[in-house]
N, C-alpha and C. Protein backbone atom coordinates (compact mmCIF):
# COMPACT_ATOMS: atom_id res chain seq x y z
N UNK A 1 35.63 21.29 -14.16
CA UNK A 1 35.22 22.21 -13.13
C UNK A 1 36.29 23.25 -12.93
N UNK A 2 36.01 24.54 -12.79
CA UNK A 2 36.53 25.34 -12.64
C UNK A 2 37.24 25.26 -10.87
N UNK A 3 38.21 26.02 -10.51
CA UNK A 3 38.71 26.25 -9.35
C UNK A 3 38.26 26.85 -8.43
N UNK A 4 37.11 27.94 -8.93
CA UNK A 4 36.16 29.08 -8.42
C UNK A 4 35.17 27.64 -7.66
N UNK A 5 34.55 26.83 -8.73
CA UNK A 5 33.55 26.40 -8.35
C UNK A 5 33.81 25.38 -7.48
N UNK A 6 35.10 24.63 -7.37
CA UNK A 6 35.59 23.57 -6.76
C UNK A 6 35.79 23.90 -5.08
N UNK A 7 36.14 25.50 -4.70
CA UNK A 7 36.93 26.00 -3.59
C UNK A 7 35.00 26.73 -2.93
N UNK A 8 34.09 26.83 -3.68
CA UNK A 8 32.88 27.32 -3.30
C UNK A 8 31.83 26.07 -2.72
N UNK A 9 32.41 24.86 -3.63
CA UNK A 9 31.58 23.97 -3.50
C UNK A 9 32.39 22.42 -3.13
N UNK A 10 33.12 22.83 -1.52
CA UNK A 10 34.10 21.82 -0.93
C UNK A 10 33.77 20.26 -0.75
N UNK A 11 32.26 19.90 -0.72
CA UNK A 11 31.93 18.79 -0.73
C UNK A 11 31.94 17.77 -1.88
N UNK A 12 32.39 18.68 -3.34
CA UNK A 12 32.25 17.94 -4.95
C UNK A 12 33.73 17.09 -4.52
N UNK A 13 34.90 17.81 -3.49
CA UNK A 13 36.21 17.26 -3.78
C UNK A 13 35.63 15.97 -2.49
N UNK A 14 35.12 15.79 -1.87
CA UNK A 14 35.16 14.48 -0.95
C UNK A 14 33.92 13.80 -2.04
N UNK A 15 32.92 14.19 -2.87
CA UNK A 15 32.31 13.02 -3.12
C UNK A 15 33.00 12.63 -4.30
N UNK A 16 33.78 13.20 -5.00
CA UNK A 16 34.70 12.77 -5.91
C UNK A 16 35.67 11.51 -5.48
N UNK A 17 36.30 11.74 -4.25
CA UNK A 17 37.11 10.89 -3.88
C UNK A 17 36.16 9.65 -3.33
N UNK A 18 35.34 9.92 -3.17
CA UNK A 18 34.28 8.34 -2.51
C UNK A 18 33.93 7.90 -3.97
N UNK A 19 33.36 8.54 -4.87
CA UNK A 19 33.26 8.54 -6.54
C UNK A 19 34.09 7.11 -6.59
N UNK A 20 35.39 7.96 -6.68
CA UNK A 20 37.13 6.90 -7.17
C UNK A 20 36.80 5.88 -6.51
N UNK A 21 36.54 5.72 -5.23
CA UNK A 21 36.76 4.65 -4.41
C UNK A 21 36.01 3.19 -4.85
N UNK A 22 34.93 3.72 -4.95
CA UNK A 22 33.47 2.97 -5.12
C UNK A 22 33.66 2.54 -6.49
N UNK A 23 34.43 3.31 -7.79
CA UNK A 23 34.67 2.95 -9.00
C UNK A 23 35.35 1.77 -9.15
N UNK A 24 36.59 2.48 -7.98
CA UNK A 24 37.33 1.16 -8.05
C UNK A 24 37.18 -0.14 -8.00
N UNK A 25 36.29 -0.50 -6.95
CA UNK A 25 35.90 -1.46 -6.65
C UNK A 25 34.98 -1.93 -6.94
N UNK A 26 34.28 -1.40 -7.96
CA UNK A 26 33.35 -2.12 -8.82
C UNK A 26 34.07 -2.36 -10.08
N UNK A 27 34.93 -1.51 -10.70
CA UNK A 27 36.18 -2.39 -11.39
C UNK A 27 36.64 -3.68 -11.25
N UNK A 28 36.73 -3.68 -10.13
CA UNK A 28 37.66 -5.23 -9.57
C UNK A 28 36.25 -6.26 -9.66
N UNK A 29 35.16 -6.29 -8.89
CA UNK A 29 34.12 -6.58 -9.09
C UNK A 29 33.87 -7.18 -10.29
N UNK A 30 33.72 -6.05 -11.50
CA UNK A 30 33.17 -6.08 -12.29
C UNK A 30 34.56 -7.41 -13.37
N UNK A 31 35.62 -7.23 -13.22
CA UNK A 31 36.67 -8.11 -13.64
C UNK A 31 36.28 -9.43 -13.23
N UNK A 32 35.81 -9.69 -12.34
CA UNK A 32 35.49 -11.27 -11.42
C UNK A 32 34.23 -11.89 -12.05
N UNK A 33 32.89 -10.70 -12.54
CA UNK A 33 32.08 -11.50 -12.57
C UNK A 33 31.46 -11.10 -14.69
N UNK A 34 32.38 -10.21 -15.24
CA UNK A 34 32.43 -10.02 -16.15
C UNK A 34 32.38 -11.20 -17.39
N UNK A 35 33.45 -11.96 -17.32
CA UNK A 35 33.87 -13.15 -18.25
C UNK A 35 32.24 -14.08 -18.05
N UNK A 36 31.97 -14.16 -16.75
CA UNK A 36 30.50 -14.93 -16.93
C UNK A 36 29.54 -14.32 -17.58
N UNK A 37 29.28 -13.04 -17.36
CA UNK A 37 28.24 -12.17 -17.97
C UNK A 37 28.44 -12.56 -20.06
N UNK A 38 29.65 -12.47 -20.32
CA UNK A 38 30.06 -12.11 -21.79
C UNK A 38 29.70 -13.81 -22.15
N UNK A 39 29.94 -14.84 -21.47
CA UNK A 39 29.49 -16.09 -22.18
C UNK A 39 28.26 -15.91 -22.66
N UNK A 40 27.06 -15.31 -21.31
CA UNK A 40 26.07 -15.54 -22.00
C UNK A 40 25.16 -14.63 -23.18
N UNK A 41 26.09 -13.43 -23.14
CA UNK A 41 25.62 -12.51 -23.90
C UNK A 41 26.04 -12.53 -25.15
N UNK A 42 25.68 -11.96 -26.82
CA UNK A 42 26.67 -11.93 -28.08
C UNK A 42 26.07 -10.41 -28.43
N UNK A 43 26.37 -9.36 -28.12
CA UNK A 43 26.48 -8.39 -28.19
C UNK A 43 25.93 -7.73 -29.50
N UNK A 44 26.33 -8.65 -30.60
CA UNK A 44 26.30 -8.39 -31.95
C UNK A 44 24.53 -8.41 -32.28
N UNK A 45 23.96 -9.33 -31.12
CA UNK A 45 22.33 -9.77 -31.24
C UNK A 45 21.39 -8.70 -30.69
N UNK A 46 20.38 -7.97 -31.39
CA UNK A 46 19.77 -7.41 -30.55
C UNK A 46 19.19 -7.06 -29.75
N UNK A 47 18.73 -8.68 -29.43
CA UNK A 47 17.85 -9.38 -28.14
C UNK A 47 18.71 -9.51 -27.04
N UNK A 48 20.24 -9.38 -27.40
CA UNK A 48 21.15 -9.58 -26.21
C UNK A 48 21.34 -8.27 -25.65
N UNK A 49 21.35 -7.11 -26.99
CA UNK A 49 21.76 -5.91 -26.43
C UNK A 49 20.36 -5.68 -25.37
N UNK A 50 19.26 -5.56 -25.73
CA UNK A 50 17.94 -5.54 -25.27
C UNK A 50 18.30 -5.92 -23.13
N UNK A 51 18.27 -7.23 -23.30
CA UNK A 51 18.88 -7.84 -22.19
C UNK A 51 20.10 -6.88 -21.10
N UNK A 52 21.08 -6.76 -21.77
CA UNK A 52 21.98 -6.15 -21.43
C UNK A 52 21.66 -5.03 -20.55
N UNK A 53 21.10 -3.99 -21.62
CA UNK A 53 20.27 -2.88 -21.06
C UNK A 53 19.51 -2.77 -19.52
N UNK A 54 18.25 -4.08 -19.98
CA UNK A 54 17.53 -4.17 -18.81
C UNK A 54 18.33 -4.60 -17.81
N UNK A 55 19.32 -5.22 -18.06
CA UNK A 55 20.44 -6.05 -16.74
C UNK A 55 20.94 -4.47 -15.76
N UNK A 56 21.73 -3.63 -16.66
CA UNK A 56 22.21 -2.33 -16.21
C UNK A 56 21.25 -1.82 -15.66
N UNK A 57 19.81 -1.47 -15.66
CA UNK A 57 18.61 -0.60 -15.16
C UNK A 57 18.07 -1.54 -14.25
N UNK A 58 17.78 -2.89 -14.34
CA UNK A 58 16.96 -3.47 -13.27
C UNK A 58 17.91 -5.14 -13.12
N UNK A 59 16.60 -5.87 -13.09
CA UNK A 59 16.86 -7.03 -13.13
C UNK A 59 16.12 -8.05 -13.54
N UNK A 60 16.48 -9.36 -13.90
CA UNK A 60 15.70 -10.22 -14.93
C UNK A 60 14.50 -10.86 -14.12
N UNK A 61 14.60 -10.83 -12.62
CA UNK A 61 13.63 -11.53 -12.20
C UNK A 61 12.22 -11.07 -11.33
N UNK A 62 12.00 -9.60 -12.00
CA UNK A 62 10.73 -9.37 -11.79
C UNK A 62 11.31 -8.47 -10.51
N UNK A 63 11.68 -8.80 -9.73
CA UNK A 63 11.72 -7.53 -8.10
C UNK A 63 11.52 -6.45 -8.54
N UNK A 64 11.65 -5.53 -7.73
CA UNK A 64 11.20 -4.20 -7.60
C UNK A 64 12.95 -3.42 -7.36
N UNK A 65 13.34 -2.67 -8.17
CA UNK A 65 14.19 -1.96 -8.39
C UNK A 65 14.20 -1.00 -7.75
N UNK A 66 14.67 -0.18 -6.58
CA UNK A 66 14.87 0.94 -6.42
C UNK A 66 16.01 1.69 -6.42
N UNK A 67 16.34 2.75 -7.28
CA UNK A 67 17.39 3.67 -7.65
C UNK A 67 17.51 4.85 -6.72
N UNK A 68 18.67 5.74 -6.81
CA UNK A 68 18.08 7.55 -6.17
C UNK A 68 19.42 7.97 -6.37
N UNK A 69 19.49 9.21 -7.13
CA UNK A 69 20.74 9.76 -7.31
C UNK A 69 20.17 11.31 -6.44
N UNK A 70 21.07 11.81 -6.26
CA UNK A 70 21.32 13.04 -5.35
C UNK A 70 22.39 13.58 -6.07
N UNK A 71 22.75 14.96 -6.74
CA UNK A 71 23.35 15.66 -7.50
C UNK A 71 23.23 17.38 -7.75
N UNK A 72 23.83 18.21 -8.57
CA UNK A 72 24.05 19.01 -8.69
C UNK A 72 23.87 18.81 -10.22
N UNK A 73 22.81 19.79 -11.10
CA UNK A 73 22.95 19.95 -12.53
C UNK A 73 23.54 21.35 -12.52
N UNK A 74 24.64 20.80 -13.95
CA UNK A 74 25.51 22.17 -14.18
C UNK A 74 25.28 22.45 -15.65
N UNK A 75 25.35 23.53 -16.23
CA UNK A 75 25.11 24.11 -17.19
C UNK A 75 26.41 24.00 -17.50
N UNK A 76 27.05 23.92 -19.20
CA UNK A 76 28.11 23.70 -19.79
C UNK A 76 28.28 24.53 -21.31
N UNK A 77 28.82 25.54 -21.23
CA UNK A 77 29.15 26.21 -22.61
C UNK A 77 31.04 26.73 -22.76
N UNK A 78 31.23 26.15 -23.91
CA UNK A 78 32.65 25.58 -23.79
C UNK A 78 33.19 24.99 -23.28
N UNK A 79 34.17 25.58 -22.41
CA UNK A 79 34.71 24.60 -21.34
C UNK A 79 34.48 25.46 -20.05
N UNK A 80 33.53 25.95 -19.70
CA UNK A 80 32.97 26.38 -18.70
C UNK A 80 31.95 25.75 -18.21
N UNK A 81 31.65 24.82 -16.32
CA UNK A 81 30.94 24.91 -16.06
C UNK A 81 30.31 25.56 -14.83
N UNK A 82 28.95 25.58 -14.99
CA UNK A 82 27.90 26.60 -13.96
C UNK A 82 27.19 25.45 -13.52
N UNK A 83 27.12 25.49 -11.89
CA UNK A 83 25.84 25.26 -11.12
C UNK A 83 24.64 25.47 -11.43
N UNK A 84 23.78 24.80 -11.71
CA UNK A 84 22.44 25.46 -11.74
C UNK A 84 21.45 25.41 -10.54
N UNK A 85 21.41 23.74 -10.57
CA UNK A 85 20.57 23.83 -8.91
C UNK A 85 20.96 22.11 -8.74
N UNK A 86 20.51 22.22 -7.50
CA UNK A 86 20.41 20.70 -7.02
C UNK A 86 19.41 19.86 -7.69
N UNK A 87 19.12 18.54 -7.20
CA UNK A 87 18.58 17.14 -7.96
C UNK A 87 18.21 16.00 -6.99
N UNK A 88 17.29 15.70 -6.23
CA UNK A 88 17.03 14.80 -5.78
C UNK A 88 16.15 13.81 -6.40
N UNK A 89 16.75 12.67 -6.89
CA UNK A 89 15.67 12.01 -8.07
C UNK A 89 15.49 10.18 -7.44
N UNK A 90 14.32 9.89 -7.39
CA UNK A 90 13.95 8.08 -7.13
C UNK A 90 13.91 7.78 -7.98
N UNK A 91 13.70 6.37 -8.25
CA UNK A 91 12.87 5.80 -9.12
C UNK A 91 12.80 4.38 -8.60
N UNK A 92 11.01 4.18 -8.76
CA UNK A 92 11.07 2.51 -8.21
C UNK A 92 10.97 1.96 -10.12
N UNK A 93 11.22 0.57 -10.10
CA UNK A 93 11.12 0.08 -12.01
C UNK A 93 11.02 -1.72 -11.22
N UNK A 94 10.35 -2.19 -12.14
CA UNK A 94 10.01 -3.55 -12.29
C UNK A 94 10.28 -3.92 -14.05
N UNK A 95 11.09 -4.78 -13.94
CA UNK A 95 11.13 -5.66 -15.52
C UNK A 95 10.48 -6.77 -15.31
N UNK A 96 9.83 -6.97 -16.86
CA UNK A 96 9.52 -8.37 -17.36
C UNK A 96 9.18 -8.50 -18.24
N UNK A 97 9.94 -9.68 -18.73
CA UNK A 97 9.88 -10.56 -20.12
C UNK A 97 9.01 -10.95 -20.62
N UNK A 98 8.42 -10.29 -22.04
CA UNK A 98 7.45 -10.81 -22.82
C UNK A 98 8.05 -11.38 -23.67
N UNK A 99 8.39 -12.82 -23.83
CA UNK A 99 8.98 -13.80 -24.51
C UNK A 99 8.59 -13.42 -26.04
N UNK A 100 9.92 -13.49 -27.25
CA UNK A 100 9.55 -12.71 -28.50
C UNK A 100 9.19 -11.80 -28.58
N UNK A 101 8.95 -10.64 -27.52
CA UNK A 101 9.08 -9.31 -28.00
C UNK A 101 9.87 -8.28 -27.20
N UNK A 102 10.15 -8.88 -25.75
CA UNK A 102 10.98 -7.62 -25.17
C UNK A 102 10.80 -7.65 -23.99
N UNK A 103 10.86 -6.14 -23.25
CA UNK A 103 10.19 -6.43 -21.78
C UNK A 103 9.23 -5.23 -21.21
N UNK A 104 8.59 -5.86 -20.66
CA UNK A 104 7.65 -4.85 -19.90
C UNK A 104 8.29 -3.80 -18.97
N UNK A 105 8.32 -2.59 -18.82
CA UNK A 105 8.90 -1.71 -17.79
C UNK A 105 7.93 -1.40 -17.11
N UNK A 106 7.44 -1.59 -15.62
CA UNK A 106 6.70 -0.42 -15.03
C UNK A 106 7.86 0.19 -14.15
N UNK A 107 7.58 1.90 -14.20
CA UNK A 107 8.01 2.67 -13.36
C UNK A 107 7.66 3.75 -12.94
N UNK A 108 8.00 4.44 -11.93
CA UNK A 108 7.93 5.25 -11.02
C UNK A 108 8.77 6.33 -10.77
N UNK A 109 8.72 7.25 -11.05
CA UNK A 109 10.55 8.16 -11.06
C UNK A 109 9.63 9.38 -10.38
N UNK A 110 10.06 10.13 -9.23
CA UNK A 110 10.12 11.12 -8.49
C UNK A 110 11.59 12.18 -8.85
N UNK A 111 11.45 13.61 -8.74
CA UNK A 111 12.62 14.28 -8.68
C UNK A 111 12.19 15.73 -8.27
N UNK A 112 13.21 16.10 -7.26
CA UNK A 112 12.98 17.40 -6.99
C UNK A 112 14.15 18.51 -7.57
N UNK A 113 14.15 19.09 -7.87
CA UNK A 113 14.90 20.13 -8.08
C UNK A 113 14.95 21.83 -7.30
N UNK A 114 16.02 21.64 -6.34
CA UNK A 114 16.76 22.36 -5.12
C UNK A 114 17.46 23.67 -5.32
N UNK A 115 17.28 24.35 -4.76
CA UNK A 115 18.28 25.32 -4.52
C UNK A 115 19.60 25.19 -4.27
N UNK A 116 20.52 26.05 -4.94
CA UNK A 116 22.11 25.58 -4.29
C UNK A 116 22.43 25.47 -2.86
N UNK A 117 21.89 27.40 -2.81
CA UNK A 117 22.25 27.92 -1.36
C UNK A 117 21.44 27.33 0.02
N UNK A 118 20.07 27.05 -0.94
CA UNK A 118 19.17 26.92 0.50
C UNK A 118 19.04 25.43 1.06
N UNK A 119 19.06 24.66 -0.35
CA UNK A 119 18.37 23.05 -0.33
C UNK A 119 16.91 23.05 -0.39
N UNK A 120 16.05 24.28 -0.40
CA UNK A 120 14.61 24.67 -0.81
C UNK A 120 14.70 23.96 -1.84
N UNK A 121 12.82 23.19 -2.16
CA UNK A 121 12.39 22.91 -3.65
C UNK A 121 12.31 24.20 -4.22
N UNK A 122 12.46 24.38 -5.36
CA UNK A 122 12.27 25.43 -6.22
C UNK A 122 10.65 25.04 -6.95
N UNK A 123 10.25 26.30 -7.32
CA UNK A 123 9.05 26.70 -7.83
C UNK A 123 9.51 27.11 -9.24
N UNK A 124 10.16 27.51 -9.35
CA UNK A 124 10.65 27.88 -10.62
C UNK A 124 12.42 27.99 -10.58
N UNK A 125 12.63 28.09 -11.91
CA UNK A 125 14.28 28.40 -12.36
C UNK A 125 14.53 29.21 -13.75
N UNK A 126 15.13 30.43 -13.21
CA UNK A 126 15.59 31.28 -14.03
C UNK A 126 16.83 30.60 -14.93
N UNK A 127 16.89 30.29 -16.26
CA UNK A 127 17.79 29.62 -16.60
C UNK A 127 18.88 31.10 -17.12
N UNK A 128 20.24 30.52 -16.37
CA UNK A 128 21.01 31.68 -16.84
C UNK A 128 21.84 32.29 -18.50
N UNK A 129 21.25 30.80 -18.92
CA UNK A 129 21.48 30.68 -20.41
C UNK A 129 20.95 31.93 -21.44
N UNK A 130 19.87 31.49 -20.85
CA UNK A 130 18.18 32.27 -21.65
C UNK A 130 17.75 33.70 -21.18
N UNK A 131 17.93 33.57 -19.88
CA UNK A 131 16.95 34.47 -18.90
C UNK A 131 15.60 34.33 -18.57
N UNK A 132 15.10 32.66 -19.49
CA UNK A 132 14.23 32.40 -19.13
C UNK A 132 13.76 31.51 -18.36
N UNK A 133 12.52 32.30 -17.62
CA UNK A 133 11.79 31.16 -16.46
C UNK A 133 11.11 30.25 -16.48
């Protein structure tokens, strides 16, 4: 991130630092309950990687998953980046295991895409790449 965009857009430096925080401590977390996870997994298997996956996105026992990120998409050419617009995105997801072949996903994903200045849904977006709408 540029300095322009960092000093325009004062709230990226506090959710950055909640970012760190929350990292951290799913670090430590993740150290405690890690070594159990790796017994039962062999990484090398593709039914484990399979597993794995669904573990990171949902969970093995059927509930109902709900996600929601809230963000800013930025456009990136070199080492320059641009704002484009805001991101409000859900998603509800349910897993389940079809024994010998994988798993069932149902889901649900909602997303709006915002204005910087206003927090308006947008109707359209001029991409500044292209010039196209």
């Amino acid at each position: 991130m540029s300095e322009t965009t960092n000093k325009s857009r004062p709230e990226l430096k506090r959710l950055i630092s909640r970012r760190r925080l929350l990292g951290g401590g799913a670090a430590v977390l993740t150290g405690i309950y890690l070594p159990l996870a790796r017994a039962n997994l062999d990484f090398s298997n593709p039914d484990d990687l399979l597993t794995a996956a669904v573990k990171l996105r949902g969970t093995l026992d059927h509930r109902m998953v709900i996600w929601w990120m809230k963000g800013v998409r930025y456009g990136v050419v070199k080492d320059e980046l641009n704002p484009l617009f805001n991101m409000l995105i859900g998603s509800f997801s349910r897993y389940k295991e079809i024994p010998g072949r994988g798993y069932e996903v149902k889901m649900l994903e909602l997303g709006y895409l915002t204005d910087l200045e206003t927090g308006e849904p947008l109707d359209q977006f001029k991409n500044p790449y292209t010039n196209k709408v």
